[in-house]
Protein backbone atom coordinates (compact mmCIF):
# COMPACT_ATOMS: atom_id res chain seq x y z
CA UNK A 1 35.57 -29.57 -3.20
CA UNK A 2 33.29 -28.82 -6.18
CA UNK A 3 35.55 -25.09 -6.51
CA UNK A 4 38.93 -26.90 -6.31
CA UNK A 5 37.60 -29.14 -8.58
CA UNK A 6 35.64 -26.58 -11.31
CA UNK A 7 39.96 -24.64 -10.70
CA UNK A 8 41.83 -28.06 -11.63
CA UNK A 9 39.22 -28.61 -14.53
CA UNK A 10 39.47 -25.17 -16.23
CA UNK A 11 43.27 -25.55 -15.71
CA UNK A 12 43.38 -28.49 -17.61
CA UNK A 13 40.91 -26.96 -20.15
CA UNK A 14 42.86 -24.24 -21.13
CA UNK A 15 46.17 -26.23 -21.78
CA UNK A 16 43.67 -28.37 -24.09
CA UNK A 17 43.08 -24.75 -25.73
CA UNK A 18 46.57 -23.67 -26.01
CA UNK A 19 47.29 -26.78 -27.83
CA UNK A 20 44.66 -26.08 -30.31
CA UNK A 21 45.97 -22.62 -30.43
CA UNK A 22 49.26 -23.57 -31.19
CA UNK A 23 48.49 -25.68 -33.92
CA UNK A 24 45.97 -23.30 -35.35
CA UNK A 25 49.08 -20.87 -35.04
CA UNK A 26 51.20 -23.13 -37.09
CA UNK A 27 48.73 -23.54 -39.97
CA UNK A 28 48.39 -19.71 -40.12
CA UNK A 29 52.27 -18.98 -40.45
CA UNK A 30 52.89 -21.57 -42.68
CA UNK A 31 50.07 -20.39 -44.93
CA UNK A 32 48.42 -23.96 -44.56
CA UNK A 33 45.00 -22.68 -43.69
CA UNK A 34 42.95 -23.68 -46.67
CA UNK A 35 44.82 -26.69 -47.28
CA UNK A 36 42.69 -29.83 -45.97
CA UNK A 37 45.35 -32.16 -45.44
CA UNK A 38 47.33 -29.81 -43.80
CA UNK A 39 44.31 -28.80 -41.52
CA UNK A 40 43.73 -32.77 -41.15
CA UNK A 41 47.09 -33.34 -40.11
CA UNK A 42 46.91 -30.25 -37.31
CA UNK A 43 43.79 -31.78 -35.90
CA UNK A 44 45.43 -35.25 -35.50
CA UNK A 45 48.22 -33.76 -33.53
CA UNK A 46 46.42 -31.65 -31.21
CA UNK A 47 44.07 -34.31 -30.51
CA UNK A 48 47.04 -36.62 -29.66
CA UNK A 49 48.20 -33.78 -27.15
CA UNK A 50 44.58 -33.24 -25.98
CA UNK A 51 44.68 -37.12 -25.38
CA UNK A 52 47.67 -36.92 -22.55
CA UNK A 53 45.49 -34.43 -20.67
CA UNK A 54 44.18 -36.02 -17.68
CA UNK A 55 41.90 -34.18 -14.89
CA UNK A 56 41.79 -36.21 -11.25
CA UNK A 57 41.61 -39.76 -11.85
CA UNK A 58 38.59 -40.49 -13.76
CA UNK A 59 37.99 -37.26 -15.60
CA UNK A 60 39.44 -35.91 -19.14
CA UNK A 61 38.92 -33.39 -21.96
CA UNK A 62 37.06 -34.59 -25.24
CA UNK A 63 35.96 -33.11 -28.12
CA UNK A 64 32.71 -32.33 -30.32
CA UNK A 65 32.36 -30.63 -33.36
CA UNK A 66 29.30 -27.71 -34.05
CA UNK A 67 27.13 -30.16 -35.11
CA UNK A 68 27.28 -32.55 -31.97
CA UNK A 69 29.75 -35.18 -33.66
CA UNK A 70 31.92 -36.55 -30.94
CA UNK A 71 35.30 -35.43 -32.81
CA UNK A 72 37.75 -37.58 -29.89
CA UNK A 73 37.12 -38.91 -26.47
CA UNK A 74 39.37 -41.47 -24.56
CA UNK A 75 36.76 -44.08 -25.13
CA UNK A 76 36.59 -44.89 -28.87
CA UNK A 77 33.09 -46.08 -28.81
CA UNK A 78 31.40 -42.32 -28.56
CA UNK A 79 34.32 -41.38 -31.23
CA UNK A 80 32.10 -40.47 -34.38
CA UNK A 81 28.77 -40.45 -32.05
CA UNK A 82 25.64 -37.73 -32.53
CA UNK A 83 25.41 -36.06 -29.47
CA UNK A 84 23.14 -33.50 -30.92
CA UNK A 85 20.09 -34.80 -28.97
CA UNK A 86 21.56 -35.06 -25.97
CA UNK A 87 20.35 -32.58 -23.34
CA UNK A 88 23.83 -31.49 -22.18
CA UNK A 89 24.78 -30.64 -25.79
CA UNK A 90 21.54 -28.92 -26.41
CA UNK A 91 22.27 -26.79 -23.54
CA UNK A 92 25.53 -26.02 -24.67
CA UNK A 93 24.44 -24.80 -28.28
CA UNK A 94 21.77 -22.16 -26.77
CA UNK A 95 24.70 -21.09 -24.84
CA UNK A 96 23.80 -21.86 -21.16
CA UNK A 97 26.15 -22.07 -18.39
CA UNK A 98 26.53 -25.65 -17.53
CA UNK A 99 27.86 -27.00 -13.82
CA UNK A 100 26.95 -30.22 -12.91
CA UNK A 101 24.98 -31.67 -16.17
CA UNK A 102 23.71 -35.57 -16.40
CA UNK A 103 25.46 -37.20 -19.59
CA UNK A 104 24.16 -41.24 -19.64
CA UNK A 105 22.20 -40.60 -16.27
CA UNK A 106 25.26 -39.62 -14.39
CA UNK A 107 26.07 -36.33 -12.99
CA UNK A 108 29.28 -34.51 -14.24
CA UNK A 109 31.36 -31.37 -13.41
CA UNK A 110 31.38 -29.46 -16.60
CA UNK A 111 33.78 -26.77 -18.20
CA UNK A 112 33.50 -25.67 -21.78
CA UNK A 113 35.09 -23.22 -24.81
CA UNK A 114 34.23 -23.41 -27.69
CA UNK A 115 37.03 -22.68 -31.20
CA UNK A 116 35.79 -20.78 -33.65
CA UNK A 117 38.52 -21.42 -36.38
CA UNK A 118 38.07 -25.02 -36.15
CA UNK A 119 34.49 -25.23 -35.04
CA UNK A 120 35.56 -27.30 -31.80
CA UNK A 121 33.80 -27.37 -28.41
CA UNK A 122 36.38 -28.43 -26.23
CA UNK A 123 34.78 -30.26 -23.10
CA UNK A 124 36.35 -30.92 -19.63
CA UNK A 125 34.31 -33.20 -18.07
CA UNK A 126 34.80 -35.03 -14.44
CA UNK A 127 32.57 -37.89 -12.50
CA UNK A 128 30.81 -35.48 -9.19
CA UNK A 129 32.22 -38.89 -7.59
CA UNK A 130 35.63 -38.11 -8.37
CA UNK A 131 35.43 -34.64 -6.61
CA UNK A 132 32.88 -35.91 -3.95
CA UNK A 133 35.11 -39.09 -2.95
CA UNK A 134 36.79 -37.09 -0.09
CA UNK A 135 32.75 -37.01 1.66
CA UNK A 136 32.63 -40.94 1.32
CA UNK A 137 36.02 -41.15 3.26
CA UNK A 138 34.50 -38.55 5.97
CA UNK A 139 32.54 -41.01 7.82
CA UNK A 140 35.45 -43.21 9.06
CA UNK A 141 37.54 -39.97 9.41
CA UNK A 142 34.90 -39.17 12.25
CA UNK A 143 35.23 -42.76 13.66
CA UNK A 144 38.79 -42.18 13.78
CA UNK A 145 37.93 -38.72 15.06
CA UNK A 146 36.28 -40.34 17.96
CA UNK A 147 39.00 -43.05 18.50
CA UNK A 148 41.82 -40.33 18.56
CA UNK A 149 39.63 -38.06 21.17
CA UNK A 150 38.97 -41.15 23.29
CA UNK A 151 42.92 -41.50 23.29
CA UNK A 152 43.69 -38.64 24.14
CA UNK A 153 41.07 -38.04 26.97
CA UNK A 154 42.66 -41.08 28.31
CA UNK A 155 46.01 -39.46 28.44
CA UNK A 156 44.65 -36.32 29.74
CA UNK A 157 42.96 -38.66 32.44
CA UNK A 158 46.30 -39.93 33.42
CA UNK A 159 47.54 -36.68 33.96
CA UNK A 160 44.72 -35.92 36.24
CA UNK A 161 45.61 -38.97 38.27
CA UNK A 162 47.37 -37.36 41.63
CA UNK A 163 45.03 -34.45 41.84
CA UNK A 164 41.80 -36.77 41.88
CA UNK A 165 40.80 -40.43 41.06
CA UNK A 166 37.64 -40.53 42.21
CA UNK A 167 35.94 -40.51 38.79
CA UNK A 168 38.32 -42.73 37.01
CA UNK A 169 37.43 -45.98 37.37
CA UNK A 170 33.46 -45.07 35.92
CA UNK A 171 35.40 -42.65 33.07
CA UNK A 172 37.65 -45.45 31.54
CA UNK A 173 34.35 -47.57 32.11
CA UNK A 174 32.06 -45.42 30.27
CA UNK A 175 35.04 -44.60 27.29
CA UNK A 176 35.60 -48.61 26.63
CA UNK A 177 31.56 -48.77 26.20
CA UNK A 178 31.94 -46.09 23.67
CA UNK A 179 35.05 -48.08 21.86
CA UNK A 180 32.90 -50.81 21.79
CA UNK A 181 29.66 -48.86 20.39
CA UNK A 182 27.47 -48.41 23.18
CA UNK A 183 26.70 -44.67 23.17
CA UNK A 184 24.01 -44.99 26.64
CA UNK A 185 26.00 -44.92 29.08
CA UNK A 186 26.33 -41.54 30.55
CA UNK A 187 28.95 -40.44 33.05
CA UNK A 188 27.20 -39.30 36.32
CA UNK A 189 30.24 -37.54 37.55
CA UNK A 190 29.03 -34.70 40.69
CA UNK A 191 32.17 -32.89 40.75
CA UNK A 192 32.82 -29.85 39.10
CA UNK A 193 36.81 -29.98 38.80
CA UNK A 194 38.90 -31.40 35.63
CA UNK A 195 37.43 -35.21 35.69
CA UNK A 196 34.02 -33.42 36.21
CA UNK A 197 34.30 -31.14 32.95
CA UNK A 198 35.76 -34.53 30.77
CA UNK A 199 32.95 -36.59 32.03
CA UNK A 200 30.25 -33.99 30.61
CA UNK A 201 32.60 -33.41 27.75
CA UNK A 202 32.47 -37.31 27.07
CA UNK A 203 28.74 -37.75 27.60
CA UNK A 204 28.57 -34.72 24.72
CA UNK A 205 30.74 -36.41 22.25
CA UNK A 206 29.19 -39.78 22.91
CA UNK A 207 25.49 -38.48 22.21
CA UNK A 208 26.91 -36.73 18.88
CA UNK A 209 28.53 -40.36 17.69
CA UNK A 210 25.36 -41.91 18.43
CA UNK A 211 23.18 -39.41 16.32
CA UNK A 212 25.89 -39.95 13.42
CA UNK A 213 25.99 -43.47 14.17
CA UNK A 214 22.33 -43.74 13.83
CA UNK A 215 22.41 -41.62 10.62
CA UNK A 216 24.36 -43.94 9.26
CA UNK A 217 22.30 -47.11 10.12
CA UNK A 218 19.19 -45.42 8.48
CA UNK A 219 20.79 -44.62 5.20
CA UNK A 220 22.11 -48.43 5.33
CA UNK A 221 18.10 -49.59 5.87
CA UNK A 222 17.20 -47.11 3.08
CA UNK A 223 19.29 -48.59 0.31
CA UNK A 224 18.64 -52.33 1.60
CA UNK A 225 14.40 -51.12 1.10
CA UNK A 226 15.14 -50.21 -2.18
CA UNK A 227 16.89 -53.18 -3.09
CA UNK A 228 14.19 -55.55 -1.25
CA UNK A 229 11.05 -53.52 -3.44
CA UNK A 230 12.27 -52.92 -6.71
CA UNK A 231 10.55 -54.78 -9.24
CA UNK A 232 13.49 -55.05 -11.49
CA UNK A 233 16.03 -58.17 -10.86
CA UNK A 234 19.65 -57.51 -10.12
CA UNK A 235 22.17 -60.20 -10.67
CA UNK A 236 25.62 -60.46 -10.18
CA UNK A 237 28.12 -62.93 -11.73
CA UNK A 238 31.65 -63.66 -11.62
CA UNK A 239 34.26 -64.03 -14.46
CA UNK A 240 32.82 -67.90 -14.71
CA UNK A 241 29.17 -67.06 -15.04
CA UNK A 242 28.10 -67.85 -11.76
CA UNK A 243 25.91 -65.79 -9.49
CA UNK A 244 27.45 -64.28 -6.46
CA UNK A 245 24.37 -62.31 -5.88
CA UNK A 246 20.70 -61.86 -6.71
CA UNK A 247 18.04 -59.07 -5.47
CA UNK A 248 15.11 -59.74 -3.66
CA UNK A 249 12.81 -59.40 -6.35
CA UNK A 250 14.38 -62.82 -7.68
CA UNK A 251 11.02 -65.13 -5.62
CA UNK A 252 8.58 -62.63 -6.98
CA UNK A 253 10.13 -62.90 -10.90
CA UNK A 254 11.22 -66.22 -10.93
CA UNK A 255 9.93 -68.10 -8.01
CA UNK A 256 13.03 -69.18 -7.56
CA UNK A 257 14.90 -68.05 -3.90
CA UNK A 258 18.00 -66.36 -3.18
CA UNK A 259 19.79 -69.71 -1.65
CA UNK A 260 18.58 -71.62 -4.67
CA UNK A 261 20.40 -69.33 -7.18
CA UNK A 262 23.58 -68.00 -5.71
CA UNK A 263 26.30 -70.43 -6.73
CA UNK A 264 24.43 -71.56 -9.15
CA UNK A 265 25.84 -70.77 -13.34
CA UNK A 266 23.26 -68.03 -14.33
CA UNK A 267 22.81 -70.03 -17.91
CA UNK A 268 21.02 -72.76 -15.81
CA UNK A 269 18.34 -70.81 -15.95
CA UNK A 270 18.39 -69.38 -19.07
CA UNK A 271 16.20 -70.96 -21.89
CA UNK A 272 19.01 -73.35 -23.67
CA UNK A 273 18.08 -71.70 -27.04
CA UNK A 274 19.27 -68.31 -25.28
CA UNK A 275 22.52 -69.59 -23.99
CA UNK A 276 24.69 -68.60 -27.46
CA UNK A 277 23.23 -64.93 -26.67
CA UNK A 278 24.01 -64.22 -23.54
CA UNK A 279 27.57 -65.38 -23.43
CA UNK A 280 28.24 -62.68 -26.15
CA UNK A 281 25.94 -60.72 -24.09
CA UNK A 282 29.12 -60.66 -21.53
CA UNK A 283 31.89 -60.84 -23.76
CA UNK A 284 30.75 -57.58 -25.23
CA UNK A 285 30.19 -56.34 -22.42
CA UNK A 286 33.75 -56.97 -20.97
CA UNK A 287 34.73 -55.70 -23.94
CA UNK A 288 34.17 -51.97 -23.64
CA UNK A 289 34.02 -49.60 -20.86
CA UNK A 290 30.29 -49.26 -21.35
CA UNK A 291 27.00 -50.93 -20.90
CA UNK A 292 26.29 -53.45 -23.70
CA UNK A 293 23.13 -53.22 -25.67
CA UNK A 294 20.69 -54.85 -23.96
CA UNK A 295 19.04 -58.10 -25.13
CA UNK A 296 15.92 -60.04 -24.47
CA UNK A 297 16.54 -63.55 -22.42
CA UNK A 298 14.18 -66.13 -21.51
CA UNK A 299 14.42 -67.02 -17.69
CA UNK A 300 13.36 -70.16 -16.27
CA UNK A 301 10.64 -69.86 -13.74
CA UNK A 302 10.32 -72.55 -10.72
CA UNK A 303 6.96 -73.19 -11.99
CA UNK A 304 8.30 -74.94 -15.06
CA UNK A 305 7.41 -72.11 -17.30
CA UNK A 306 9.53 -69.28 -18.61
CA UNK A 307 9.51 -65.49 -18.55
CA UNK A 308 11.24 -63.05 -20.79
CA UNK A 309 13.74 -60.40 -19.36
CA UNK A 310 15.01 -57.40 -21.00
CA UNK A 311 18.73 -57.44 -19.98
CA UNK A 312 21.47 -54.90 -19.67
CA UNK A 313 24.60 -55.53 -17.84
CA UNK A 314 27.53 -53.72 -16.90
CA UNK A 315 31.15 -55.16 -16.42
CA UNK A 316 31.96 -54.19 -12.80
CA UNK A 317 34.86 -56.38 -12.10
CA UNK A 318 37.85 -53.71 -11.46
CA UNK A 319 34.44 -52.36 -8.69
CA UNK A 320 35.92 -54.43 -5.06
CA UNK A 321 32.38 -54.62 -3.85
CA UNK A 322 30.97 -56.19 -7.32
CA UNK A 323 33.50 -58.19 -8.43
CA UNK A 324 31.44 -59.16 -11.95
CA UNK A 325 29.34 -58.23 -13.99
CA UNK A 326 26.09 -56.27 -13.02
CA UNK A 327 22.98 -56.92 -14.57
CA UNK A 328 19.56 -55.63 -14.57
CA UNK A 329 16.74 -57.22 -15.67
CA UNK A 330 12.77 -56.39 -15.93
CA UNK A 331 10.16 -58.76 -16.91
CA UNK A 332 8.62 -57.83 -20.32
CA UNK A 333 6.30 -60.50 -21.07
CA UNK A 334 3.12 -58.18 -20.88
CA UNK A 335 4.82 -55.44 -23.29
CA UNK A 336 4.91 -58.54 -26.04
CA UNK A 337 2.24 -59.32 -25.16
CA UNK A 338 0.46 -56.23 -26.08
CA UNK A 339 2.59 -55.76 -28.93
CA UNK A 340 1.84 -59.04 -30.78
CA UNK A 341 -2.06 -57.90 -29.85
CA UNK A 342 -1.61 -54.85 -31.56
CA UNK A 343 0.07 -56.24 -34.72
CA UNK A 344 -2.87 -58.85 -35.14
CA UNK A 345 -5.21 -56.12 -34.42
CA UNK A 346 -3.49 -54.34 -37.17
CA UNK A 347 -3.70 -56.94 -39.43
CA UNK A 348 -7.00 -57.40 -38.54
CA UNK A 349 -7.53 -53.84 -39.86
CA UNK A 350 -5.74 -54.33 -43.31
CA UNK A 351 -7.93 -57.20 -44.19
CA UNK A 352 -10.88 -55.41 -43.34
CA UNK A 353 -9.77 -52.23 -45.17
CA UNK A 354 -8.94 -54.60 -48.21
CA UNK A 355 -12.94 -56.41 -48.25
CA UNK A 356 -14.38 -52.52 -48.19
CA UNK A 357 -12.39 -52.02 -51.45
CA UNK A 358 -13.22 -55.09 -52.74
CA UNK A 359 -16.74 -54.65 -52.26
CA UNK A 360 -16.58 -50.98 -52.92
CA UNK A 361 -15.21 -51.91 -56.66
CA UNK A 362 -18.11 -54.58 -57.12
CA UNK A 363 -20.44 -52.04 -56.05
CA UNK A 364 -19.24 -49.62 -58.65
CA UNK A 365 -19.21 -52.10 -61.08
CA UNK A 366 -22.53 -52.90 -60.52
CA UNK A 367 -23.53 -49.21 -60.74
CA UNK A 368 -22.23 -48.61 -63.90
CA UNK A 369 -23.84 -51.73 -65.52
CA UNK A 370 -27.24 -50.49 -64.28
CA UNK A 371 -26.57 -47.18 -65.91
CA UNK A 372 -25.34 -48.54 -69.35
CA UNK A 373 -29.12 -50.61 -69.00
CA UNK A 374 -31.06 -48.00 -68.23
CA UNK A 375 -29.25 -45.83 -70.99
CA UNK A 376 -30.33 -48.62 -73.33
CA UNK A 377 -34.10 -48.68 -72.41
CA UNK A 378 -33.99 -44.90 -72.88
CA UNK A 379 -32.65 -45.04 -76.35
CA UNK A 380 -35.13 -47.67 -77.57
């Protein structure tokens, strides 16, 4: 998947390189080379052509100049962006060979060229989801594996019908269990003809859904543990602001529960002085593609007493299984903490270092009055 993918992407790269080409092409008969408005103009165009260029469905070709400046990308807010500190970019400036880099914490397929006369790195880039969604399909492609064996070991059975029935009834038995999703029911068959060899072939196939099955059930568990001990607090609300779903973290945070929450307008228990913030919290976030900035909220605590969150959300409505926005909170009350600690502690420091000068001047002005004295005695 990851070679057909890497083959579409460099495709797609090089007709975003033949576009520059061409344009680069035009300047150079034309004798419009040095002129900047000219050159201007050129770069407009090919990035409108570059713009068309689609790879799969979620990935696309952008552009950066030598110095990391995000030139064009289909998402206007990284258009004029430094990228220069960015790892993948770094990477790409020593000249390493990138495959799958992580650009915002998310892993990407990666193709690059870079144009000399324009000083362009031309970038294919495409989500590892979009060439790994195939893998997340597999898994019911083996269920219906299974179903379409079953079916067609229960033709074959039908077949077998005038030569031997003996083991029929228990077969069909045993292959309805399996339907159903109970895998422990092997098929005792003790002949050694057809029926015999499809019984042992079923008991085989039912022992290798049950090991998938089971592989399946303990990835499920996995990702409900996580959920159930992280210390951060995921909510979920709908276009109307009201939670449709809340991590288990939410009685250790809050106090508040899970059934107390959900259904519940998530500004109910946001400090009323808050309430102006996060609603442009969401609309920016619905605005753009991306995560908003996050902000600092004060939640309501069961107690009576309230907590304050750092907040980032995501707009995950287009997502079927979200259906809202995603947020993700974690309770920052001790990092204030410290931090107004260590500004009084500061200013704790500045008045002392102020009374040492102050007394350090006195001192020397009491210094030099003793020495204009004693020159005084001297001279009489």
């Amino acid at each position: 998947l990851f070679m057909n993918s890497r083959q579409w992407m460099d495709t797609r790269l090089n007709d975003a390189i033949a576009v520059v080409q061409k344009h680069n092409t035009m300047l150079r008969q034309y004798g419009l080379v040095n002129i900047k408005a000219s050159v201007a103009k050129a770069k407009l165009d090919a990035i409108k052509e570059i713009a068309s260029i689609t790879i799969k469905q979620k990935g696309y070709v952008f552009v950066a100049d030598a110095q990391g400046v995000i030139v064009y990308h289909p998402d206007k807010y990284y258009v004029g962006t430094d990228a220069s500190s960015d790892n993948w970019f770094i990477d790409l400036s020593q000249g390493k060979k990138l495959s799958i880099p992580f650009i915002k914490d998310k892993p990407y397929l990666f193709s690059h060229h870079f144009n000399k006369s324009w000083n362009w790195h031309l970038i294919a880039v495409d989500p590892a989801e979009d060439a790994l969604k195939p893998l997340e399909d597999f898994r019911w492609f083996l269920i219906l594996a299974g179903v379409i064996v079953i079916t067609v070991f229960s033709l074959f059975l039908y077949y077998l019908v005038g030569r031997s029935l003996s083991g029929l009834p228990e077969i069909s038995k045993s292959v309805k269990k399996i339907a159903s999703g109970l895998f422990d029911s092997p098929l005792d068959l003790k002949t050694s003809d057809e029926l015999g060899i499809l019984g042992h072939d079923i008991n085989h196939m039912a022992a290798y859904m049950k090991k998938q099955f089971e592989h399946l059930h303990d990835q499920i568990e996995y990702y409900h543990a996580l959920a159930r001990h992280a210390i951060d607090l995921v909510v979920v609300c709908n276009e109307q602001g009201k939670i449709t779903y809340v991590s288990p973290s939410v009685k250790q945070i809050t106090g508040f529960t899970f059934d107390e929450m959900v259904g519940h307008p998530f500004s109910d228990f946001i400090d009323p002085d808050h309430h102006n913030s996060l609603k442009e919290h969401f609309r920016v976030t619905g605005l753009s593609k991306l995560s908003a900035p996050p902000i600092e909220l004060r939640l309501k605590h069961n107690d009576g007493r309230f907590c304050t969150l750092e907040t980032k959300t995501k707009d995950l409505r287009r997502n079927k299984a979200i259906n809202g926005f995603l947020s993700f909170s974690r309770n920052i009350d001790r990092r204030l903490s410290f931090q107004n600690n260590l500004s009084r502690s500061h200013k704790a420091l500045q008045k002392d270092h102020k009374d040492i000068l102050d007394n350090l001047e006195r001192a020397t002005g009491q210094i030099e009055l003793l020495h204009t004295e004693q020159a005084r005695i001297e001279s009489e």
